[in-house]
PDB file of N, CA and C in Angstrom:
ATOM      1  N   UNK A   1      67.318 -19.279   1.470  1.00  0.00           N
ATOM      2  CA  UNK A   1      67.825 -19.715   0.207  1.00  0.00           C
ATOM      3  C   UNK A   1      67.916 -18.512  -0.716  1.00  0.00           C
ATOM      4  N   UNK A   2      68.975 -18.521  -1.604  1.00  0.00           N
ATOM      5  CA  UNK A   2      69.162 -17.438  -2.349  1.00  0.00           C
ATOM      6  C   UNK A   2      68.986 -17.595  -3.903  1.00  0.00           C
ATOM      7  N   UNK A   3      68.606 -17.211  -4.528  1.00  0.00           N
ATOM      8  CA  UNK A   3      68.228 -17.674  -5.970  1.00  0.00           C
ATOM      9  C   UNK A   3      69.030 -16.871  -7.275  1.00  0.00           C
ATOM     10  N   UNK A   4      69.386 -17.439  -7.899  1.00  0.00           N
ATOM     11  CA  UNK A   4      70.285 -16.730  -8.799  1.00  0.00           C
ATOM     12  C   UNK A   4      69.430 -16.365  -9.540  1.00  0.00           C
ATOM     13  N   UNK A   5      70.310 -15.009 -10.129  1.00  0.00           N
ATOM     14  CA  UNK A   5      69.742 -14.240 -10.908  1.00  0.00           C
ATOM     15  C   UNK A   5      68.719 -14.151 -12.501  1.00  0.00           C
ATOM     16  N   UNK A   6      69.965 -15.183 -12.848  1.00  0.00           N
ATOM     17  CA  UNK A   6      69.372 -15.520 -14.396  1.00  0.00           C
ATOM     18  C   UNK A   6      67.744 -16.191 -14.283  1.00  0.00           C
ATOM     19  N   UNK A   7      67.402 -16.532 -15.791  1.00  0.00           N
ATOM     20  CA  UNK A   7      66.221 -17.285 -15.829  1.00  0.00           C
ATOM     21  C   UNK A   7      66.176 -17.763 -17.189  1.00  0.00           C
ATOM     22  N   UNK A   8      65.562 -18.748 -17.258  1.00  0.00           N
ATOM     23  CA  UNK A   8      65.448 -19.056 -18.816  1.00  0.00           C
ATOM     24  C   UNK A   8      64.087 -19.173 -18.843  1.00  0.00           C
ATOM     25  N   UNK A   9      63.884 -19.490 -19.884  1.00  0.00           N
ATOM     26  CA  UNK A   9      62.168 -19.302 -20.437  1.00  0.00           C
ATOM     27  C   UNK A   9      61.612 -20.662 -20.658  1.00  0.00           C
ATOM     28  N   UNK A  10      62.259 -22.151 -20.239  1.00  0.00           N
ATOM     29  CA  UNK A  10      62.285 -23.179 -19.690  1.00  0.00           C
ATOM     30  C   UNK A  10      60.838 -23.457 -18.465  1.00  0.00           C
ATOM     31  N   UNK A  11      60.474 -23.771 -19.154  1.00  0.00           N
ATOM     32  CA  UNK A  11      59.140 -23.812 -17.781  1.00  0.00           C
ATOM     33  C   UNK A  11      58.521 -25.535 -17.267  1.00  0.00           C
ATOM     34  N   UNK A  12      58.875 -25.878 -15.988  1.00  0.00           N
ATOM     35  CA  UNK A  12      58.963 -26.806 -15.819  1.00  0.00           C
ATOM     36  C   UNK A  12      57.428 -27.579 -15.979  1.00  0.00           C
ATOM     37  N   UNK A  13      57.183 -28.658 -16.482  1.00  0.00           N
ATOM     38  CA  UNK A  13      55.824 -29.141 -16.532  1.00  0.00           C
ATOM     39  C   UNK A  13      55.436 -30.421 -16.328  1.00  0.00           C
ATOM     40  N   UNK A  14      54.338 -30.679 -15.227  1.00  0.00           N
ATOM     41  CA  UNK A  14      53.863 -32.126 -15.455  1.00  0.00           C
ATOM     42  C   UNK A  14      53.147 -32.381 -16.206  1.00  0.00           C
ATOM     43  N   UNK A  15      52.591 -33.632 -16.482  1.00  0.00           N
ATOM     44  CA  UNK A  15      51.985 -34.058 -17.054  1.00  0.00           C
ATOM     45  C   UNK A  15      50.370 -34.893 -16.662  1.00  0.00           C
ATOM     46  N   UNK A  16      49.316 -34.097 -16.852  1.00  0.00           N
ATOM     47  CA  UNK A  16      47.953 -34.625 -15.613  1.00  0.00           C
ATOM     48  C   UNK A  16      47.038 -35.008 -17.102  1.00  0.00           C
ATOM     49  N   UNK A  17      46.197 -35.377 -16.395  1.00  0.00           N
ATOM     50  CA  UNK A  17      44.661 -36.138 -17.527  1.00  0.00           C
ATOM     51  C   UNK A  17      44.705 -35.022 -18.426  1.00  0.00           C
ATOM     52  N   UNK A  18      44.481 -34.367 -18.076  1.00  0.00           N
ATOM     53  CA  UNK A  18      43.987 -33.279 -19.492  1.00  0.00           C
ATOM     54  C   UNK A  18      45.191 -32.288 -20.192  1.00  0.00           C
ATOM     55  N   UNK A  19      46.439 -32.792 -20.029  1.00  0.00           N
ATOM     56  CA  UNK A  19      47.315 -32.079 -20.862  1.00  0.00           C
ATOM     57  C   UNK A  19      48.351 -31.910 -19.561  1.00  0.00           C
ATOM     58  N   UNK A  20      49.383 -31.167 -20.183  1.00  0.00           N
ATOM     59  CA  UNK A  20      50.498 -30.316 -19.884  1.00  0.00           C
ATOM     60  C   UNK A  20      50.304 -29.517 -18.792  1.00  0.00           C
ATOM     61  N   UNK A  21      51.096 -29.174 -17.512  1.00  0.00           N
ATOM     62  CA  UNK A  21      50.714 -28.452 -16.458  1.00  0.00           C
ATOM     63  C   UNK A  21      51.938 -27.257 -15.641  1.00  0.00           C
ATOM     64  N   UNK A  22      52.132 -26.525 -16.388  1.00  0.00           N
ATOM     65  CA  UNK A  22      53.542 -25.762 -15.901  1.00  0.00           C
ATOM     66  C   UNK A  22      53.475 -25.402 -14.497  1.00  0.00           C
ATOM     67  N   UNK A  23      54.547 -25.210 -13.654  1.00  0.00           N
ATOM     68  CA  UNK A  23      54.588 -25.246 -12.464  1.00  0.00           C
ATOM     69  C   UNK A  23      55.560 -24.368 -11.788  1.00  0.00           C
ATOM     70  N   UNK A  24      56.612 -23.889 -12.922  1.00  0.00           N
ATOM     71  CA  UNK A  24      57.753 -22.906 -12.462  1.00  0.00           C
ATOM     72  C   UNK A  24      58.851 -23.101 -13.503  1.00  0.00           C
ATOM     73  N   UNK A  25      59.572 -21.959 -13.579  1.00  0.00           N
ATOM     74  CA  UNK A  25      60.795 -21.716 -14.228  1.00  0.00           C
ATOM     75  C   UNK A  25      61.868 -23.142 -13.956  1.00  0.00           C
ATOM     76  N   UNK A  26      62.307 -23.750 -15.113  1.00  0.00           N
ATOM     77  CA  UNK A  26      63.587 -24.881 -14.836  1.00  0.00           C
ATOM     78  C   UNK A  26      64.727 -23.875 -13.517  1.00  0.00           C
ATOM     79  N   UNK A  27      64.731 -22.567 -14.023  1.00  0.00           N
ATOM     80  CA  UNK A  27      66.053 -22.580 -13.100  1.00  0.00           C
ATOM     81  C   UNK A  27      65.378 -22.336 -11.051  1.00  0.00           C
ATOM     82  N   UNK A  28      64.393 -22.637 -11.143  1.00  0.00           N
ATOM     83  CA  UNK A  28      63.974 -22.505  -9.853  1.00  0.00           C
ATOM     84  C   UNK A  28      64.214 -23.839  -8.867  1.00  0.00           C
ATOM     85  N   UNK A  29      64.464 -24.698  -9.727  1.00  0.00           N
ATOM     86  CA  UNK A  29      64.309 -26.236  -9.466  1.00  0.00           C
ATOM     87  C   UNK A  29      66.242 -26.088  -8.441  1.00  0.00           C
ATOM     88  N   UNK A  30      66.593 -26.712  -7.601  1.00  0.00           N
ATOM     89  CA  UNK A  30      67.954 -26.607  -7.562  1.00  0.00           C
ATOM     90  C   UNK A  30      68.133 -28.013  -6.847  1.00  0.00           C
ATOM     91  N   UNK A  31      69.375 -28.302  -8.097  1.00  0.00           N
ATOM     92  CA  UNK A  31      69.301 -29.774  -7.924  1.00  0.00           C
ATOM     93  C   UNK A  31      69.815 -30.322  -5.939  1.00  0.00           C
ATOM     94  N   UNK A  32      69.046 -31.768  -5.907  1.00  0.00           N
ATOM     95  CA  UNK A  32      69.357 -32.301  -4.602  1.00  0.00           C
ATOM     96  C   UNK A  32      67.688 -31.387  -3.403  1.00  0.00           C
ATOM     97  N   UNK A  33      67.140 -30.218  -4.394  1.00  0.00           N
ATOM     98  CA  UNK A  33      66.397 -30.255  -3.073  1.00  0.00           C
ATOM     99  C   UNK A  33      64.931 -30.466  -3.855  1.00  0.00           C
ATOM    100  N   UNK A  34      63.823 -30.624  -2.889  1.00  0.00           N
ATOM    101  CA  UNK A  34      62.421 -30.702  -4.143  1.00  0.00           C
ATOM    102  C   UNK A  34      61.601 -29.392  -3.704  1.00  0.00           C
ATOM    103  N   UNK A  35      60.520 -29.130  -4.410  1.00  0.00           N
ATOM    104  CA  UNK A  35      59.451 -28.411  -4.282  1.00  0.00           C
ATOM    105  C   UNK A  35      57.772 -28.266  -4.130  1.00  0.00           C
ATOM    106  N   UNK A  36      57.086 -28.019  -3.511  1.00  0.00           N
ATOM    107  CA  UNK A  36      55.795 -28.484  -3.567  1.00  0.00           C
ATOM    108  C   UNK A  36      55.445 -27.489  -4.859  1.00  0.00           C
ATOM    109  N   UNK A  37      53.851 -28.198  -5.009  1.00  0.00           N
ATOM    110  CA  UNK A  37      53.381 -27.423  -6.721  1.00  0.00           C
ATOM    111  C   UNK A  37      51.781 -27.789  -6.358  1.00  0.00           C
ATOM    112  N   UNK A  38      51.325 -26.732  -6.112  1.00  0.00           N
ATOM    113  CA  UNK A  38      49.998 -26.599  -5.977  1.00  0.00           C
ATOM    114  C   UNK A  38      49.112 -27.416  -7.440  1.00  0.00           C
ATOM    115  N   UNK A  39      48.476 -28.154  -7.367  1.00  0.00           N
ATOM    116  CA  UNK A  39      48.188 -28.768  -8.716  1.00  0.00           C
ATOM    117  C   UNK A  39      46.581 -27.760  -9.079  1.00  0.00           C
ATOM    118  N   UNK A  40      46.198 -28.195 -10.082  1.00  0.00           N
ATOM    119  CA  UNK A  40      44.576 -27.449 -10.171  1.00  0.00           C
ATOM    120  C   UNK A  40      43.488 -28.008  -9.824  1.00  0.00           C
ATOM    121  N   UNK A  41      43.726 -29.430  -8.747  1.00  0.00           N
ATOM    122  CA  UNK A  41      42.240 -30.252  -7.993  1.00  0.00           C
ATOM    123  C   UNK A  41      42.502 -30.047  -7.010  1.00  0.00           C
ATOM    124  N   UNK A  42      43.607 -29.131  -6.797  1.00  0.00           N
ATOM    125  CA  UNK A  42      43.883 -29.228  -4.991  1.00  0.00           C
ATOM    126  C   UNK A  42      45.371 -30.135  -4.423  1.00  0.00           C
ATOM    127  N   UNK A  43      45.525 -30.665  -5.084  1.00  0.00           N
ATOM    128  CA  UNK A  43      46.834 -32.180  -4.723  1.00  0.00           C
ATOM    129  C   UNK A  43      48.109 -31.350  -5.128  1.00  0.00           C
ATOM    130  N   UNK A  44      48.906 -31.945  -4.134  1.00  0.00           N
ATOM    131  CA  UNK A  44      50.413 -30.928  -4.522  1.00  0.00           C
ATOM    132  C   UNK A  44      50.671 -32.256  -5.123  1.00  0.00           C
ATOM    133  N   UNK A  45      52.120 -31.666  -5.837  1.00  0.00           N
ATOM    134  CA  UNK A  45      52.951 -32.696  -6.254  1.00  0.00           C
ATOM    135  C   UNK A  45      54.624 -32.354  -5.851  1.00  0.00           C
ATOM    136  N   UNK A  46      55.208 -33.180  -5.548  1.00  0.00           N
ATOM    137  CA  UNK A  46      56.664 -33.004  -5.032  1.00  0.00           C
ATOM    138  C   UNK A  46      57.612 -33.055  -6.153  1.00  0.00           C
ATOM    139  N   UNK A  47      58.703 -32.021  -6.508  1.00  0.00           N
ATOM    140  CA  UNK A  47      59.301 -31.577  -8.003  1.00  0.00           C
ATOM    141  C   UNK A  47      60.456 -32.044  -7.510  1.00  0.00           C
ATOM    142  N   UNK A  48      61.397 -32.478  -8.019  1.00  0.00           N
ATOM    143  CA  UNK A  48      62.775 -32.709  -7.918  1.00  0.00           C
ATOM    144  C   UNK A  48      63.857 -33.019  -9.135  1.00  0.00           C
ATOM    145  N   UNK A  49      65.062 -32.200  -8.658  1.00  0.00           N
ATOM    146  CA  UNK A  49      65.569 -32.070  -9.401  1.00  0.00           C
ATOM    147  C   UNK A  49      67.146 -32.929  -9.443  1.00  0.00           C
ATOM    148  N   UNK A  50      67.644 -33.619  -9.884  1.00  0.00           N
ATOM    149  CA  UNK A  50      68.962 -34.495  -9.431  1.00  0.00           C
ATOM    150  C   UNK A  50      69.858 -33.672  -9.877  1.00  0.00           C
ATOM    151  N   UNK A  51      71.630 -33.650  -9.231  1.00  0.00           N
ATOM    152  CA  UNK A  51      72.614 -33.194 -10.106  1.00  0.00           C
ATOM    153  C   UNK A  51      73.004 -33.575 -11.325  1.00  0.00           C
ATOM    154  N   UNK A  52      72.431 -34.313 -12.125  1.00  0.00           N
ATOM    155  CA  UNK A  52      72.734 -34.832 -13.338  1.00  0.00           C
ATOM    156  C   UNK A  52      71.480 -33.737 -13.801  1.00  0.00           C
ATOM    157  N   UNK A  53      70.534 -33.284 -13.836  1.00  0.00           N
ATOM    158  CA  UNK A  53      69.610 -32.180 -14.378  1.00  0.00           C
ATOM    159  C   UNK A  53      68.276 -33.290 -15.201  1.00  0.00           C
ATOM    160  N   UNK A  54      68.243 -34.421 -14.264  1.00  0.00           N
ATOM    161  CA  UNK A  54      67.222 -35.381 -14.614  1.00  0.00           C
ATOM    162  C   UNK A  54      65.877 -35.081 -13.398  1.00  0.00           C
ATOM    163  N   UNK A  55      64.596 -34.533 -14.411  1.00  0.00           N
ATOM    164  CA  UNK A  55      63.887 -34.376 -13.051  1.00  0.00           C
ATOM    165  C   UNK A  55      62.504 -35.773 -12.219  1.00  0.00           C
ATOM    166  N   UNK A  56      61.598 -35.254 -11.820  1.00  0.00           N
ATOM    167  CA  UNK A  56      60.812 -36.244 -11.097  1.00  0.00           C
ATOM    168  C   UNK A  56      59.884 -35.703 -10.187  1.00  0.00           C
ATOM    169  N   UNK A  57      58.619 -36.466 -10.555  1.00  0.00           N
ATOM    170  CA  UNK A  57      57.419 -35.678  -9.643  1.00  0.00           C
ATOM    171  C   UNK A  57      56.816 -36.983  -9.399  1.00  0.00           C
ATOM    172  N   UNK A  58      56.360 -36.784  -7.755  1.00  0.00           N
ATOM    173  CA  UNK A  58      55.683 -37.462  -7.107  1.00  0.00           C
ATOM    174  C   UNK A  58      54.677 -36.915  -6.393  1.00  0.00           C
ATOM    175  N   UNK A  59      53.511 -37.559  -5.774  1.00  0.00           N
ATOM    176  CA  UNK A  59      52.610 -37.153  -5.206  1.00  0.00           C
ATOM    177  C   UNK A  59      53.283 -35.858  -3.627  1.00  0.00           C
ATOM    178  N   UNK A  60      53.113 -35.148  -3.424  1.00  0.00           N
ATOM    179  CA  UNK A  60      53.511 -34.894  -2.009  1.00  0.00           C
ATOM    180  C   UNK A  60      53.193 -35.087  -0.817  1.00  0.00           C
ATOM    181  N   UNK A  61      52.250 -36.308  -0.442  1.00  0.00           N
ATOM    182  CA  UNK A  61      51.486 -36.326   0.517  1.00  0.00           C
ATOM    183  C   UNK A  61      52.124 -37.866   1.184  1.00  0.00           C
ATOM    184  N   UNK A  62      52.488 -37.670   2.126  1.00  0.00           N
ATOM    185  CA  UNK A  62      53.618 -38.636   2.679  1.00  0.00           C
ATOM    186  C   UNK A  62      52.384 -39.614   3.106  1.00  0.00           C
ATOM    187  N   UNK A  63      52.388 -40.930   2.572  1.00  0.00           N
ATOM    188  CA  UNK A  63      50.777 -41.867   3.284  1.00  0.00           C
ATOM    189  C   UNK A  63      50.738 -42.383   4.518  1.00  0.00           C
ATOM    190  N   UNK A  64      52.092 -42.371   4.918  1.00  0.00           N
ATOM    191  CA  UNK A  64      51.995 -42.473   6.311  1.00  0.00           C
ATOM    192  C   UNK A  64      51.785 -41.702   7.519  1.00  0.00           C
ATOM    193  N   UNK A  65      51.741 -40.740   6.988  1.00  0.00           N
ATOM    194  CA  UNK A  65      51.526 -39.488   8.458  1.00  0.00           C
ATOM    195  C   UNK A  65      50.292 -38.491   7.591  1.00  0.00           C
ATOM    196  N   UNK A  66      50.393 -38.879   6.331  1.00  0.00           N
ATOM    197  CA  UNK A  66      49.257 -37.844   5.903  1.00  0.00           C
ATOM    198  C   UNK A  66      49.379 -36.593   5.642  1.00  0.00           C
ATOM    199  N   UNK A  67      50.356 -36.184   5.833  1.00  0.00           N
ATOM    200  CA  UNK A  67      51.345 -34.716   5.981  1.00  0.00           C
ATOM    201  C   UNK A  67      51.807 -34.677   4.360  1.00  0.00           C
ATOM    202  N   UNK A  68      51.479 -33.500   4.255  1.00  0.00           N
ATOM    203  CA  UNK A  68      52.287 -33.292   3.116  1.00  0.00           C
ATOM    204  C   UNK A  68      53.081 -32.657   2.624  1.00  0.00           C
ATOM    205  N   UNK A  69      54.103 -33.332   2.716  1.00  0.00           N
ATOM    206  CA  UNK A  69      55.482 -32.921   3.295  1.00  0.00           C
ATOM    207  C   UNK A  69      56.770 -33.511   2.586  1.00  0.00           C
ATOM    208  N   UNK A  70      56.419 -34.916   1.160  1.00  0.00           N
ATOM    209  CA  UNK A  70      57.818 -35.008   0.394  1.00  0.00           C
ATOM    210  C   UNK A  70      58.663 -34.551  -0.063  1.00  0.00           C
ATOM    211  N   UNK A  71      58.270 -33.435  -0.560  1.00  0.00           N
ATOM    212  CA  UNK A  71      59.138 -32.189  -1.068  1.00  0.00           C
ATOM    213  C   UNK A  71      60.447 -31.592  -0.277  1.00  0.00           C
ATOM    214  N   UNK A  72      59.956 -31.857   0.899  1.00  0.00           N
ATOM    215  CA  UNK A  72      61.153 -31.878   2.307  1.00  0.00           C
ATOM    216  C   UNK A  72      62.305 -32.330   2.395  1.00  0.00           C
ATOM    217  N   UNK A  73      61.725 -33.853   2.208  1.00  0.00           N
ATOM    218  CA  UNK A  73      62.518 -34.919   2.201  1.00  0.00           C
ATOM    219  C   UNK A  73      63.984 -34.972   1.913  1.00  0.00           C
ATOM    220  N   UNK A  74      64.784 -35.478   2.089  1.00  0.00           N
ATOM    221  CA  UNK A  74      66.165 -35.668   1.999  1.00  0.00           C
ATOM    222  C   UNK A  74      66.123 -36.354   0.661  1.00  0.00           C
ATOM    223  N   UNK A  75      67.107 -36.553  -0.615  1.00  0.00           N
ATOM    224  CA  UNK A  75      67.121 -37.576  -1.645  1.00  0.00           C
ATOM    225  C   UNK A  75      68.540 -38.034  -1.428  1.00  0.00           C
ATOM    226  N   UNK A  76      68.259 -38.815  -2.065  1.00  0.00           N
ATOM    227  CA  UNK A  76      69.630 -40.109  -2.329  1.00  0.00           C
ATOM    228  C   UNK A  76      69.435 -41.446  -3.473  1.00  0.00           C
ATOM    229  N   UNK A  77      70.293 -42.431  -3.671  1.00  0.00           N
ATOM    230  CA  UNK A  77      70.078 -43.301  -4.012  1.00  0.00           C
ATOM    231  C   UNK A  77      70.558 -44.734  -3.561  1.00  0.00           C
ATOM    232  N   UNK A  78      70.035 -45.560  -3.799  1.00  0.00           N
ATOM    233  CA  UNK A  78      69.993 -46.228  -3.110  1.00  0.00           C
ATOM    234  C   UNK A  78      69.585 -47.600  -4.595  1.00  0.00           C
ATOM    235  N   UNK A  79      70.952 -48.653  -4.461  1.00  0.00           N
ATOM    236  CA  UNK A  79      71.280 -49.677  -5.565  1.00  0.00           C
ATOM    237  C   UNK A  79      70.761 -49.005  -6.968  1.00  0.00           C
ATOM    238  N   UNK A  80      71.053 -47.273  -7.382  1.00  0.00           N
ATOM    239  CA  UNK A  80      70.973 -46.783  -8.360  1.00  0.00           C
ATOM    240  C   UNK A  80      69.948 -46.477  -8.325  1.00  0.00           C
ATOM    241  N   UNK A  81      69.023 -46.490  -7.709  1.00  0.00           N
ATOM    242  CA  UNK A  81      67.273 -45.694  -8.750  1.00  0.00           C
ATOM    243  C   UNK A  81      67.382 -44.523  -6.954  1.00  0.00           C
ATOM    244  N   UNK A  82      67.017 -43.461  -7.524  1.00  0.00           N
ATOM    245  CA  UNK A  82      66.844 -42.236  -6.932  1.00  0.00           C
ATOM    246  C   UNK A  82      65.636 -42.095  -5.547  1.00  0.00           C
ATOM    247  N   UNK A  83      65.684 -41.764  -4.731  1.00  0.00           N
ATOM    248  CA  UNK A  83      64.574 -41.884  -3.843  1.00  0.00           C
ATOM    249  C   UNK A  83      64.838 -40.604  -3.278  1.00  0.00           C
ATOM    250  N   UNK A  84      63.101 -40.132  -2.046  1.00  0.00           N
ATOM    251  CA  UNK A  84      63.221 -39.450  -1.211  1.00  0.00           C
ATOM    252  C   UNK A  84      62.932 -39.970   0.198  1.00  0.00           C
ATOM    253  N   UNK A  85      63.224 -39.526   1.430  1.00  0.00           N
ATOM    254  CA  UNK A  85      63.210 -39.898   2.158  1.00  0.00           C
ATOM    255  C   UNK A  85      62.124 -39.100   3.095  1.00  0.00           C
ATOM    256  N   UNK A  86      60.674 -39.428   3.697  1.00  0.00           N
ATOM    257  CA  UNK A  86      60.395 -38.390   4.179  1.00  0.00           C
ATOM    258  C   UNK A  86      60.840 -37.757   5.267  1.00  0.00           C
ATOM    259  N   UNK A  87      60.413 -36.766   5.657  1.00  0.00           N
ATOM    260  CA  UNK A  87      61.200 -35.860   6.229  1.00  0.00           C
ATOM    261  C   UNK A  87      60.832 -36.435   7.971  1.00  0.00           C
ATOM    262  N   UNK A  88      59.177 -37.192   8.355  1.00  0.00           N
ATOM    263  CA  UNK A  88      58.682 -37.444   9.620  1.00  0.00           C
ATOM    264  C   UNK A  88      59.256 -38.781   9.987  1.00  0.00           C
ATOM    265  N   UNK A  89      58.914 -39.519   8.968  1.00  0.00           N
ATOM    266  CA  UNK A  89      59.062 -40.865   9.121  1.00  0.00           C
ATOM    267  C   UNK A  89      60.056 -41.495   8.592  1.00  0.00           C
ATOM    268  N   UNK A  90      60.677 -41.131   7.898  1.00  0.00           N
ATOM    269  CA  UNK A  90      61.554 -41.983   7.313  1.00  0.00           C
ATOM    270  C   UNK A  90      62.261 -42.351   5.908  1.00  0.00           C
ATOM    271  N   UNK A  91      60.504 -42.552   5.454  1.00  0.00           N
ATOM    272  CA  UNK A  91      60.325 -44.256   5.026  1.00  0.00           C
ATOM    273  C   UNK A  91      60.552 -43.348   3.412  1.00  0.00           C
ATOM    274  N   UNK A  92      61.177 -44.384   2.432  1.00  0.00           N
ATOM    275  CA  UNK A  92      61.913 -43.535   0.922  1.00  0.00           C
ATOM    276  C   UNK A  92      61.253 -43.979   0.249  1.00  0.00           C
ATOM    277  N   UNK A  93      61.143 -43.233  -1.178  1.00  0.00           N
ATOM    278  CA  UNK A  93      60.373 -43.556  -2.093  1.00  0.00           C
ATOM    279  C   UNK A  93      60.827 -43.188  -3.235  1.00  0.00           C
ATOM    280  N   UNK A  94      60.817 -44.026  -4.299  1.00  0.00           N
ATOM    281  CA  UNK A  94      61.475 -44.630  -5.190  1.00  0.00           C
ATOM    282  C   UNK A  94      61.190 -43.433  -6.336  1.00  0.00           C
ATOM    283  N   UNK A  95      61.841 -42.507  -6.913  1.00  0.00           N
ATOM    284  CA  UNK A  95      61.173 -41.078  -7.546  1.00  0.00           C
ATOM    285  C   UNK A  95      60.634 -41.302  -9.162  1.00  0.00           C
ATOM    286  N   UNK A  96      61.042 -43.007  -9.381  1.00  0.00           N
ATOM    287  CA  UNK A  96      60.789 -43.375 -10.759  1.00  0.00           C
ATOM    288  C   UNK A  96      59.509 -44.180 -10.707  1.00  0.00           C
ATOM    289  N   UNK A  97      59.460 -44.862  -9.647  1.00  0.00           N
ATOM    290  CA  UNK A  97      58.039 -45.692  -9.563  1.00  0.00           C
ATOM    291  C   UNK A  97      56.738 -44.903  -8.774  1.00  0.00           C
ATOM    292  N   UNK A  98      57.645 -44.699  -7.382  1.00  0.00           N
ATOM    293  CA  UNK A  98      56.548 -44.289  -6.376  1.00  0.00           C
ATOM    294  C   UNK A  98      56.555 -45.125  -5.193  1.00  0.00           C
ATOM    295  N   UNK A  99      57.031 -46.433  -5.259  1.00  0.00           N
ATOM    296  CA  UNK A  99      57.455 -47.481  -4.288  1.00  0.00           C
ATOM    297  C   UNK A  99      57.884 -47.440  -3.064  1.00  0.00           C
ATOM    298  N   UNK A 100      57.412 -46.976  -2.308  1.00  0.00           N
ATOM    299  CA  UNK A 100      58.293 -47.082  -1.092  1.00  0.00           C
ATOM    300  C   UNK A 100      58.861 -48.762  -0.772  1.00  0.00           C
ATOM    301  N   UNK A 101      60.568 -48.041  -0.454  1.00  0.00           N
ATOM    302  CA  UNK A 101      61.211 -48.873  -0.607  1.00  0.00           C
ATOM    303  C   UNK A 101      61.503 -49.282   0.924  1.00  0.00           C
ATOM    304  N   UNK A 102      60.750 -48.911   1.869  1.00  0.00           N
ATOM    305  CA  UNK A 102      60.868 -50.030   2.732  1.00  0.00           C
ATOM    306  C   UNK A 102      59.509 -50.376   3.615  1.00  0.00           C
ATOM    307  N   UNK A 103      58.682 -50.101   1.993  1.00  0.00           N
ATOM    308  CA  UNK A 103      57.139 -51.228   2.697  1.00  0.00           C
ATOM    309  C   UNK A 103      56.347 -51.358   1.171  1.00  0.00           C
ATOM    310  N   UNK A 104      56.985 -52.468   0.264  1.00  0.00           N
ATOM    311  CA  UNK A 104      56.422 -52.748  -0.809  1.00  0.00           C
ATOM    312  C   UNK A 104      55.064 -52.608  -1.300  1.00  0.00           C
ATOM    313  N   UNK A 105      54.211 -52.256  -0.193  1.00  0.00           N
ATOM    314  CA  UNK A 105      52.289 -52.516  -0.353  1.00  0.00           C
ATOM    315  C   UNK A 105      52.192 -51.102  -0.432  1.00  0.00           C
ATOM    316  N   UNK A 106      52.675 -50.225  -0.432  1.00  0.00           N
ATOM    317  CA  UNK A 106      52.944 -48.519  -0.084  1.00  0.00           C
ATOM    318  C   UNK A 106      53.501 -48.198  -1.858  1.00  0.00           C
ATOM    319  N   UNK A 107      52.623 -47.484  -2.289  1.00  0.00           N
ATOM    320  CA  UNK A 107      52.826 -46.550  -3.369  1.00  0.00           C
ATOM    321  C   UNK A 107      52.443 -44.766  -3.575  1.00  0.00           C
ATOM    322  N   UNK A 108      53.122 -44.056  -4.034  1.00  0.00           N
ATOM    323  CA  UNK A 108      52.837 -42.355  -4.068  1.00  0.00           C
ATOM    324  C   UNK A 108      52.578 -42.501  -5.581  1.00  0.00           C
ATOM    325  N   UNK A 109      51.680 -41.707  -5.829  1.00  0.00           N
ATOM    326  CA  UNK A 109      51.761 -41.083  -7.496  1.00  0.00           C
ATOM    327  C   UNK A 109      52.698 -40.575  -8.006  1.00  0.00           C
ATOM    328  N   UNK A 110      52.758 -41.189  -8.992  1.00  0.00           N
ATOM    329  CA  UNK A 110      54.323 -40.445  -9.778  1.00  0.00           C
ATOM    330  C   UNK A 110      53.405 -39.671 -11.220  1.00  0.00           C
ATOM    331  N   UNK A 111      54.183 -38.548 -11.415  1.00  0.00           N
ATOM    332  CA  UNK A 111      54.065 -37.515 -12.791  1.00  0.00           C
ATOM    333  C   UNK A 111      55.372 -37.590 -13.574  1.00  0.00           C
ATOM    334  N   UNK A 112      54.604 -37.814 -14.883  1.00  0.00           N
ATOM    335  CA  UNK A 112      55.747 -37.796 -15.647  1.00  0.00           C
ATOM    336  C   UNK A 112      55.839 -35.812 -15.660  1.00  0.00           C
ATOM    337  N   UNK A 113      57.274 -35.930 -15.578  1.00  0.00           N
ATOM    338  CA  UNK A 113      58.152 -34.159 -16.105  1.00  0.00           C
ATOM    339  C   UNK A 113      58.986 -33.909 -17.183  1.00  0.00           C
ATOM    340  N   UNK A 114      58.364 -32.829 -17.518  1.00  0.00           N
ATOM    341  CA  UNK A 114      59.234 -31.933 -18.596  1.00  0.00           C
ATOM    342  C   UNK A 114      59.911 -31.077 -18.674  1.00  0.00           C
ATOM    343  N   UNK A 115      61.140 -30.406 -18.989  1.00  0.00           N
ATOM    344  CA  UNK A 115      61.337 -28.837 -19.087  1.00  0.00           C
ATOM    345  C   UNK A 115      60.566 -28.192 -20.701  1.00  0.00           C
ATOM    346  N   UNK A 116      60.323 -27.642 -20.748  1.00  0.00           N
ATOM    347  CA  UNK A 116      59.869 -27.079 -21.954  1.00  0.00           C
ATOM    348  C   UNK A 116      59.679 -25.216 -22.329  1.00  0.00           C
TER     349      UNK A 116
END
């Protein structure tokens, strides 16, 4: 992957218990693919970015294989709300709830995101 040159001073951030959590430059994000993000307890979180420049963080730890590995994942949508697909198994997850959408009892952590 090749990364363009520019940068803005845009710094992408979740949002955890104790405040604000920057994670990388907005222009690192490139829409359609995600990123893992080392968190500060140890837990990644999966970054994504859509072509509309709307973003989304979810847990990265796929619950079915245990792998952590969403960030991988393929995205799409599916009857309008945004999902990823993991990359082992399959199975998609809903990037606004956390839902996996094809086993309702199945939820990922979702982070709210910022550019800032």
């Amino acid at each position: 992957m090749t990364l363009a040159p520019e940068t803005t001073d845009l710094k992408v951030q979740l949002r955890l218990e104790d405040g604000w959590f920057a994670i990388c430059d907005l222009s690192l994000l490139i829409p359609g693919r995600g990123v893992a993000a080392l968190l500060p307890d140890g837990r990644q979180a999966a970054v994504f970015r859509d072509r509309a420049g709307r973003m989304y963080a979810i847990d990265n730890r796929d619950p079915f294989s245990g792998a952590a590995v969403l960030s991988r994942g393929l995205t799409g949508t599916h009857q309008g709300r945004p999902f990823v697909a993991s990359p082992l198994l399959k199975q998609r997850f809903d990037l606004e709830s956390g839902r996996c959408l094809d086993d309702e009892t199945v939820t990922v952590t979702t982070y709210e995101v910022r550019a800032q």
